[in-house]
Protein backbone atom coordinates (compact mmCIF):
# COMPACT_ATOMS: atom_id res chain seq x y z
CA UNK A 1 0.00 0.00 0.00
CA UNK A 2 0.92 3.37 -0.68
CA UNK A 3 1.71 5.86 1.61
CA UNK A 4 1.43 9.59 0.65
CA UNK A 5 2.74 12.50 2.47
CA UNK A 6 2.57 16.04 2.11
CA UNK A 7 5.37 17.50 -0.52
CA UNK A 8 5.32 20.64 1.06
CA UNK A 9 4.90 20.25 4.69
CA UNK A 10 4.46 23.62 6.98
CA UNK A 11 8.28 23.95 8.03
CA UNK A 12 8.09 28.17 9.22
CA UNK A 13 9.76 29.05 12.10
CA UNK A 14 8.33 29.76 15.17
CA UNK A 15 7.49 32.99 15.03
CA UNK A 16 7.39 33.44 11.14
CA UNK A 17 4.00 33.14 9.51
CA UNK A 18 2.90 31.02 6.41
CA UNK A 19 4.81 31.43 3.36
CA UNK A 20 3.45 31.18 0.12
CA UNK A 21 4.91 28.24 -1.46
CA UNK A 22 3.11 26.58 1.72
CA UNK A 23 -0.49 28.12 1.24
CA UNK A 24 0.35 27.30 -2.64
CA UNK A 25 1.10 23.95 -2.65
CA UNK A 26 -0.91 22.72 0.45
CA UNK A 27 -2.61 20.19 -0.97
CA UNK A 28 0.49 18.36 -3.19
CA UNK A 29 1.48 14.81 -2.30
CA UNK A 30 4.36 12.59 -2.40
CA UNK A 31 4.57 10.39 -4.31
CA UNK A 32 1.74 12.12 -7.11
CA UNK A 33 -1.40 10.39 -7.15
CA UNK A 34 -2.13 7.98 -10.04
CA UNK A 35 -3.33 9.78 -13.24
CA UNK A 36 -6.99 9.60 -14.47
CA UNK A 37 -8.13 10.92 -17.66
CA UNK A 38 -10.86 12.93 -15.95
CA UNK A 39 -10.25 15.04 -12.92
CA UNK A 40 -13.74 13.68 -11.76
CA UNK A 41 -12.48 10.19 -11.66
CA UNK A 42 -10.99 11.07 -8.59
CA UNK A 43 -14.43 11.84 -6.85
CA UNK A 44 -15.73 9.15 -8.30
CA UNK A 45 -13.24 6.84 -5.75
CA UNK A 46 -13.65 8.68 -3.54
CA UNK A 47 -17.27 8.29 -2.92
CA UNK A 48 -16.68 4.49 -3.88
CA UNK A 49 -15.00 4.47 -0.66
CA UNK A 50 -11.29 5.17 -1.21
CA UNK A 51 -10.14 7.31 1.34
CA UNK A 52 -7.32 9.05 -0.73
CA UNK A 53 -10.00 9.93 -3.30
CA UNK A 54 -10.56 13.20 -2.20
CA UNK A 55 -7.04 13.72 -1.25
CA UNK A 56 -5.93 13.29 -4.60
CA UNK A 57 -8.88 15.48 -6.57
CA UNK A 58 -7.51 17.95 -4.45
CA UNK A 59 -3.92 17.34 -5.34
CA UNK A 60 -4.94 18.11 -8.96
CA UNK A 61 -7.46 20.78 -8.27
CA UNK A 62 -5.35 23.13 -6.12
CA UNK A 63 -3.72 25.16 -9.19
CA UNK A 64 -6.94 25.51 -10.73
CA UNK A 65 -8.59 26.72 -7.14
CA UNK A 66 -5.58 28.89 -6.59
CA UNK A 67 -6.50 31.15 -9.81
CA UNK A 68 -10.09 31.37 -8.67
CA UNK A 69 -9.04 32.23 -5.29
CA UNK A 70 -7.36 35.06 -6.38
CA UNK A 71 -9.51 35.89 -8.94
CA UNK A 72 -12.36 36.32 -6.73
CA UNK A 73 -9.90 38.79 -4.02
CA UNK A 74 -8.60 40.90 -7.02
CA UNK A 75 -12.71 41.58 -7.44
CA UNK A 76 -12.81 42.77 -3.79
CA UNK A 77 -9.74 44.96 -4.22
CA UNK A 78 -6.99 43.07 -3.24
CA UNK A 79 -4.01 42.92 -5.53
CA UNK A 80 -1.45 41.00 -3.17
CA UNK A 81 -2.52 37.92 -1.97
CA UNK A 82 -1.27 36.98 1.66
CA UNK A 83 -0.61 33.36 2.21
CA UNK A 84 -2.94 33.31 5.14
CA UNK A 85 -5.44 34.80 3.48
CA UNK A 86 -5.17 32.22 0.81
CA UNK A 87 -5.06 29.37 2.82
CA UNK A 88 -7.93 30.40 4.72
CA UNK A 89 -10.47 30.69 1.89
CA UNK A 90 -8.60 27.62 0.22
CA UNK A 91 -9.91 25.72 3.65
CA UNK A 92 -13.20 27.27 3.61
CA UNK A 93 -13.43 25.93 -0.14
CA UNK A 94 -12.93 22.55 0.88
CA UNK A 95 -15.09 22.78 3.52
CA UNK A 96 -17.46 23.61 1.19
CA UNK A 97 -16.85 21.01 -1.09
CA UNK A 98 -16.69 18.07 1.70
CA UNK A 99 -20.33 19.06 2.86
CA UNK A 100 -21.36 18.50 -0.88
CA UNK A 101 -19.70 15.33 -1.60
CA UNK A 102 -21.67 13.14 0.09
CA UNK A 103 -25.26 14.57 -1.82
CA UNK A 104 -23.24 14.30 -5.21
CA UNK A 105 -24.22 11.81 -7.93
CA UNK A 106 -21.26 10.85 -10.34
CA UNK A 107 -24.47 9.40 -12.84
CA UNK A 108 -26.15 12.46 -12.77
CA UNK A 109 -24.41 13.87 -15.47
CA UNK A 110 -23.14 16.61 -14.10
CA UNK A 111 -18.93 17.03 -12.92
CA UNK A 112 -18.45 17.50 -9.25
CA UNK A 113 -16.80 21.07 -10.03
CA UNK A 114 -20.11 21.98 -11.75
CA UNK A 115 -22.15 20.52 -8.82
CA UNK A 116 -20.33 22.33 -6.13
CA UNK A 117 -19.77 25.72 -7.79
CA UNK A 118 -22.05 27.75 -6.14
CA UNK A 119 -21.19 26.00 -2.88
CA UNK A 120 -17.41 27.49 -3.47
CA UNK A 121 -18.46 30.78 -4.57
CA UNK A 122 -20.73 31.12 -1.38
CA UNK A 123 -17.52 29.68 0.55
CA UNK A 124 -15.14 32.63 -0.42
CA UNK A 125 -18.25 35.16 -0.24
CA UNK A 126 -18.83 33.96 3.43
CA UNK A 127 -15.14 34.18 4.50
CA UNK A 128 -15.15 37.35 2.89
CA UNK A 129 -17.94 38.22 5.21
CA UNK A 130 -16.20 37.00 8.06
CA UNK A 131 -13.28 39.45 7.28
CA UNK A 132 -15.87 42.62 7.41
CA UNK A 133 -15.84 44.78 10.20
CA UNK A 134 -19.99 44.79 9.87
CA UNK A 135 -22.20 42.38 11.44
CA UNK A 136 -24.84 40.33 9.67
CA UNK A 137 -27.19 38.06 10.68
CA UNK A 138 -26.97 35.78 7.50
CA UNK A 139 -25.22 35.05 4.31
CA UNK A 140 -28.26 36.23 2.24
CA UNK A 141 -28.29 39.94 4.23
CA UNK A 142 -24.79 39.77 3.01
CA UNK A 143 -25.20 39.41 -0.39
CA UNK A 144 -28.12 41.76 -0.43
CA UNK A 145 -25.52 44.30 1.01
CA UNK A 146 -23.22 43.73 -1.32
CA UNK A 147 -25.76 44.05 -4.19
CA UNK A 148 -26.76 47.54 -2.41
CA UNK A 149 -23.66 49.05 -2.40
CA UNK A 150 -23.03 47.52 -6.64
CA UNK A 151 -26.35 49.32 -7.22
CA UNK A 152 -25.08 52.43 -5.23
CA UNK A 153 -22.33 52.77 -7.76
CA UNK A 154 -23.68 52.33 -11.08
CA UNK A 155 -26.11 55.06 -10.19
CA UNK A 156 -23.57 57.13 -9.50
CA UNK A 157 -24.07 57.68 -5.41
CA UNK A 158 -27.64 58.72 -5.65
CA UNK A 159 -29.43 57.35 -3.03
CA UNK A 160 -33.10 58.22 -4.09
CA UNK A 161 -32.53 56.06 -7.63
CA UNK A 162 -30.68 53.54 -5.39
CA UNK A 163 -33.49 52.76 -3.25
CA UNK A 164 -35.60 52.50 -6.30
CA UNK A 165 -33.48 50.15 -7.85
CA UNK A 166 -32.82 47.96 -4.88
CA UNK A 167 -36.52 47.81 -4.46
CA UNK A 168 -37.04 46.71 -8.24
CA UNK A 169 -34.65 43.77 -8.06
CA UNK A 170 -34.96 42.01 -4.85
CA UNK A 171 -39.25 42.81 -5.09
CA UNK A 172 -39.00 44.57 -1.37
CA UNK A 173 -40.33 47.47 -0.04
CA UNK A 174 -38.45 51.19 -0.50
CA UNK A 175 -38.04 50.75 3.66
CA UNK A 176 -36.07 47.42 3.49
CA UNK A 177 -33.94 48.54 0.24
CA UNK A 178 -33.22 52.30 2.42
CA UNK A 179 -31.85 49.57 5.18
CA UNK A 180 -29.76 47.50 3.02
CA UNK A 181 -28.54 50.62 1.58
CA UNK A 182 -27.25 52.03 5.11
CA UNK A 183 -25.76 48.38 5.48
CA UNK A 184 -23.79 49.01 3.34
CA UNK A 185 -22.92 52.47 3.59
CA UNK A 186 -22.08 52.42 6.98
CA UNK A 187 -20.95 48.50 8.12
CA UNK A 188 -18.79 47.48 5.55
CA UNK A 189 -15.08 47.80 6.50
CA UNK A 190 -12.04 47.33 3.99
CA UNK A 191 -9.12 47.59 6.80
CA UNK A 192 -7.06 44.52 6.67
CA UNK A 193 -7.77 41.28 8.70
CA UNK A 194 -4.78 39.80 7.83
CA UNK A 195 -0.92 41.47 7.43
CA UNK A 196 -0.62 42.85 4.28
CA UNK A 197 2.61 42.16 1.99
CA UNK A 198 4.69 43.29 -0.53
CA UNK A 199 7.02 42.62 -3.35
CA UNK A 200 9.47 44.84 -3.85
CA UNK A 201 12.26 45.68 -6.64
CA UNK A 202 14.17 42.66 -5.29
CA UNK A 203 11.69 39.78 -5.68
CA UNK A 204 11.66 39.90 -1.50
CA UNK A 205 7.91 39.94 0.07
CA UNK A 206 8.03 41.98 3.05
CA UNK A 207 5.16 42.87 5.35
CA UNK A 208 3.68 46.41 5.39
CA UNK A 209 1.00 48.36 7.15
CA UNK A 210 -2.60 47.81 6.48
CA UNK A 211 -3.86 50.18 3.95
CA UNK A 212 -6.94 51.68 5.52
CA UNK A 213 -7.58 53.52 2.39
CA UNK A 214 -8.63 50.89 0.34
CA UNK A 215 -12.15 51.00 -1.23
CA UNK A 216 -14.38 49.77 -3.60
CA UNK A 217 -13.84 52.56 -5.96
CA UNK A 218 -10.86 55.02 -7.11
CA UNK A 219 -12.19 58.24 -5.91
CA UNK A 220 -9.70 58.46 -3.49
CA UNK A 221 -11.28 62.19 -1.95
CA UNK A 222 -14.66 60.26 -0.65
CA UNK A 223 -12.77 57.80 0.94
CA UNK A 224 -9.78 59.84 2.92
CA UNK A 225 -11.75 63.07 3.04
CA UNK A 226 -15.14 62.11 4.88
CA UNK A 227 -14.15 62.96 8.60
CA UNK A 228 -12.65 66.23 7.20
CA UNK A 229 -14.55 69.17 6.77
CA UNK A 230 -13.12 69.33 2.90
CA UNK A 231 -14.37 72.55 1.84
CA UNK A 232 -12.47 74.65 4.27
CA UNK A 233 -9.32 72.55 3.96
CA UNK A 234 -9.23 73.61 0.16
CA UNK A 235 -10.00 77.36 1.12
CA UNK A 236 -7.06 77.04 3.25
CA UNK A 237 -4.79 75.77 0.66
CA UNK A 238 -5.86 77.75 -2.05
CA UNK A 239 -5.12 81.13 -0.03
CA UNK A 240 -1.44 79.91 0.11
CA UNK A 241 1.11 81.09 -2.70
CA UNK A 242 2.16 77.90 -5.39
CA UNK A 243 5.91 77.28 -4.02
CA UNK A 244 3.92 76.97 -0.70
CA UNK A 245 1.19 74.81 -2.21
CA UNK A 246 3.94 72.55 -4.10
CA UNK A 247 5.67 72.65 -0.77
CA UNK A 248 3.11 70.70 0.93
CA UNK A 249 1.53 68.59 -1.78
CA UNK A 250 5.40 66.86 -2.28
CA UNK A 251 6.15 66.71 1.48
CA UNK A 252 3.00 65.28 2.42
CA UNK A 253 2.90 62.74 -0.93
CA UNK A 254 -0.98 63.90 -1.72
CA UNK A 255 -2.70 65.46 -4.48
CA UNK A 256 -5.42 68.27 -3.24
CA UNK A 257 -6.98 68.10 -6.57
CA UNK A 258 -8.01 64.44 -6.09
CA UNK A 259 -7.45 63.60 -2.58
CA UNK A 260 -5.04 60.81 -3.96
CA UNK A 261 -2.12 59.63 -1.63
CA UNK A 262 0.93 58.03 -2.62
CA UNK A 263 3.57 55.73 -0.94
CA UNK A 264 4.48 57.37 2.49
CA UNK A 265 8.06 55.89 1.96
CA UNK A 266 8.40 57.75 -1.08
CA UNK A 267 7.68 61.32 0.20
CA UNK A 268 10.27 64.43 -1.54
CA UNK A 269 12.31 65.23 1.39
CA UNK A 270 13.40 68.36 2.22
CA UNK A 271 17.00 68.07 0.38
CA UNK A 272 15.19 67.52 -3.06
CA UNK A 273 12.51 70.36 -1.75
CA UNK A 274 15.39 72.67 -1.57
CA UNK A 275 16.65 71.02 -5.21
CA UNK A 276 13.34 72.25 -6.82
CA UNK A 277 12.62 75.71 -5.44
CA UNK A 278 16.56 76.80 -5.75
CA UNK A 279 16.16 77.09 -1.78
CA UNK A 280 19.39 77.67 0.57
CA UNK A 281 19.40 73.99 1.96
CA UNK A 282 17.22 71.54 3.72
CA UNK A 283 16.45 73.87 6.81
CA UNK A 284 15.47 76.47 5.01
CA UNK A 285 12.88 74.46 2.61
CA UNK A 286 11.77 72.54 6.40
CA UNK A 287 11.50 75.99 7.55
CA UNK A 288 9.09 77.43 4.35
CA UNK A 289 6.99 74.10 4.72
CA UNK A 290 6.49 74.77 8.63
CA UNK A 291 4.90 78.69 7.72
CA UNK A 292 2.82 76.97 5.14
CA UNK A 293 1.52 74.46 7.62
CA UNK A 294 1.17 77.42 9.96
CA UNK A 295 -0.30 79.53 7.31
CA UNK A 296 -3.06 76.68 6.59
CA UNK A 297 -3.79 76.19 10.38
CA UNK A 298 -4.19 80.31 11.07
CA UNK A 299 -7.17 80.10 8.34
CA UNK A 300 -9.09 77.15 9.61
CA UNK A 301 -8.32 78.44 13.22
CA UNK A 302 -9.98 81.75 12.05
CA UNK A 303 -13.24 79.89 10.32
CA UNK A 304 -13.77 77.86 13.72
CA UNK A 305 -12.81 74.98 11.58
CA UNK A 306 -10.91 74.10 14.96
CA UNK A 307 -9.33 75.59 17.96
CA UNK A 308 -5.56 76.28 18.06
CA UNK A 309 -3.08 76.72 21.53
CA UNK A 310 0.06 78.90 20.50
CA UNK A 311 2.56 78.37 22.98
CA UNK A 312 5.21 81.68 23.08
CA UNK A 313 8.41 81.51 24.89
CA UNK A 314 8.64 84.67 27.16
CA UNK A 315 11.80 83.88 28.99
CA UNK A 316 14.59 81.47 29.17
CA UNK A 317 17.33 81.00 31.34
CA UNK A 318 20.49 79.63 30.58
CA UNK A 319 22.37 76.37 32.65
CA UNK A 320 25.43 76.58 34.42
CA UNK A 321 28.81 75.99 32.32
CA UNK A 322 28.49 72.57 31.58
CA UNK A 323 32.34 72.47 30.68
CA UNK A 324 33.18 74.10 34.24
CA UNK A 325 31.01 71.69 35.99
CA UNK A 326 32.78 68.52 34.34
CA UNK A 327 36.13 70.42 35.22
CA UNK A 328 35.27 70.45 38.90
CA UNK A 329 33.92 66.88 38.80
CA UNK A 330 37.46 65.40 37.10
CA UNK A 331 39.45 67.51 39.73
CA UNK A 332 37.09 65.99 42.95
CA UNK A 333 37.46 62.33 41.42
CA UNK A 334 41.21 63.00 41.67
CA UNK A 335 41.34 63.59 44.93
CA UNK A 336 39.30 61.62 46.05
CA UNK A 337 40.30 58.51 44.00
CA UNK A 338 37.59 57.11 43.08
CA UNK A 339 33.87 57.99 42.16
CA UNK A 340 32.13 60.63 44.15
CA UNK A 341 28.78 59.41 43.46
């Protein structure tokens, strides 16, 4: 008899998390499974009673549900795929699948992929529901969410022709498609659940803050802009001259015309802020970028936008000699011999 092990086994350090290859290739065996000429063959053993049936469908299947994996997360927004992310919904999948097998017939004419589809696709839409910082009673209020906010967009954030259309499609009332509708407007949360990772020039995946910006759409103002009172931000801005404008937009790595921020890490610093304006060095560009900031900050202080505490220095009043004071400490070690203290 045969004895299969995994090819890949989970080897991380203590400490480290999943890698990829691991979430990748969790499913591979060694030695491979006996070929078939169908990839439904091996369902059909398995529910003929071979225990490795199952084991090896999955062996074969795992490229196949890796694509549709990530397929289905590049939908939602997500263009990196963390390993634990992907072996999460990879488990839910086969979950999914193992609750199915049993009510599957292999003469009905249909393949078990095809039988179990929507049982996958409800697999990754519940984990994906899992990962949401809302709470919902079901996976159907869910879904109708998620419908609410689709409709939301393609009429172009107006809620009265919203409502309308929610109402329409899923036959309810105007009052239960207004509800789903502030589901999803308010409850549905894109931070991160899991670490987020990148690749950078080197090929090397490193782990990076979660991106709280994310959204289901690329107008980037509505999403980092709705806590701030926009219009009198803008005012602010727009009262300040263009060197100090260009001085803050580069420092700060955002666009005010589109409310667009870009990589932290790869903010101008104040050396290349110098560069550009022809400035005397790196204090003095820090120096026009602090007045701008406190240019900005006078305005909004003046509109009641919000309050401001200036703190002036009236008085200051200068230590001892620190150099005579370490004089007179060498000289008392000396005679003393050792340390005073």
């Amino acid at each position: 008899m045969t004895i299969y092990v995994k090819k890949y086994p989970f080897c991380a350090e203590e400490g480290s998390g999943l890698t990829l290859l691991e979430a990748e290739r969790a499913f591979q065996l060694l030695p491979d499974p006996p070929k078939v000429e169908n990839l439904n063959d091996y369902i059909v053993m398995a529910a003929n009673g071979d225990e490795n049936g199952f084991s090896f469908f999955l062996h074969a299947y795992e490229e196949r549900l890796n694509r549709r994996i990530r397929g289905f997360l590049l939908r939602e927004g997500f263009q990196n795929t963390e390993p634990d992310r992907l072996f999460d919904y990879k488990l839910a999948c086969v979950h999914a699948m193992l609750e199915v097998l049993p009510s599957y017939d292999p003469n009905g004419g249909a393949s078990f992929l095809t039988f179990a589809h929507y049982d996958i696709e409800n697999a990754m839409i519940k984990q994906r529901m899992n990962e949401e910082g809302g709470s919902f009673a079901s996976l159907d209020e869910y879904k109708a969410v998620r419908k609410a906010g689709r409709l939301y967009r393609e009429n172009h954030k107006k809620t009265g022709e919203t409502v309308k259309a929610i109402a329409e499609s899923d036959h309810c009332s105007e009052q239960t498609a207004e509800a789903h509708l502030a589901t999803a407007l308010t409850n549905r949360s894109r931070v991160d659940f899991y670490l987020r990772t990148e690749r950078n020039d080197d090929g090397n995946i490193f782990e990076c803050d979660p991106d709280v910006s994310h959204d289901d759409c690329w107008e980037y103002a509505s999403v980092l802009w709705g806590w701030v009172q926009t219009e009198w931000v803008q005012e602010a801005f727009e009262t300040l001259s263009f060197r100090e404008q260009t001085l803050l937009e580069k420092r700060n790595a955002i666009c005010m015309t589109c409310g667009r921020v870009s990589d932290w890490r790869k903010r101008i610093g104040f050396e290349n802020l110098a560069v550009l304006f022809e400035g005397s060095g790196a204090s003095g560009a820090e120096r026009a970028y602090q007045r701008a900031l406190e240019e900005m900050m006078k305005h909004l202080a003046g509109h009641e936008v919000f309050h401001v505490l200036q703190l002036r220095l009236i008085s200051q009043e200068k230590k001892k000699n620190r150099r005579r004071s370490l004089l007179l400490l060498g000289r008392l070690r000396r005679r003393l011999g050792r340390d005073p203290f």
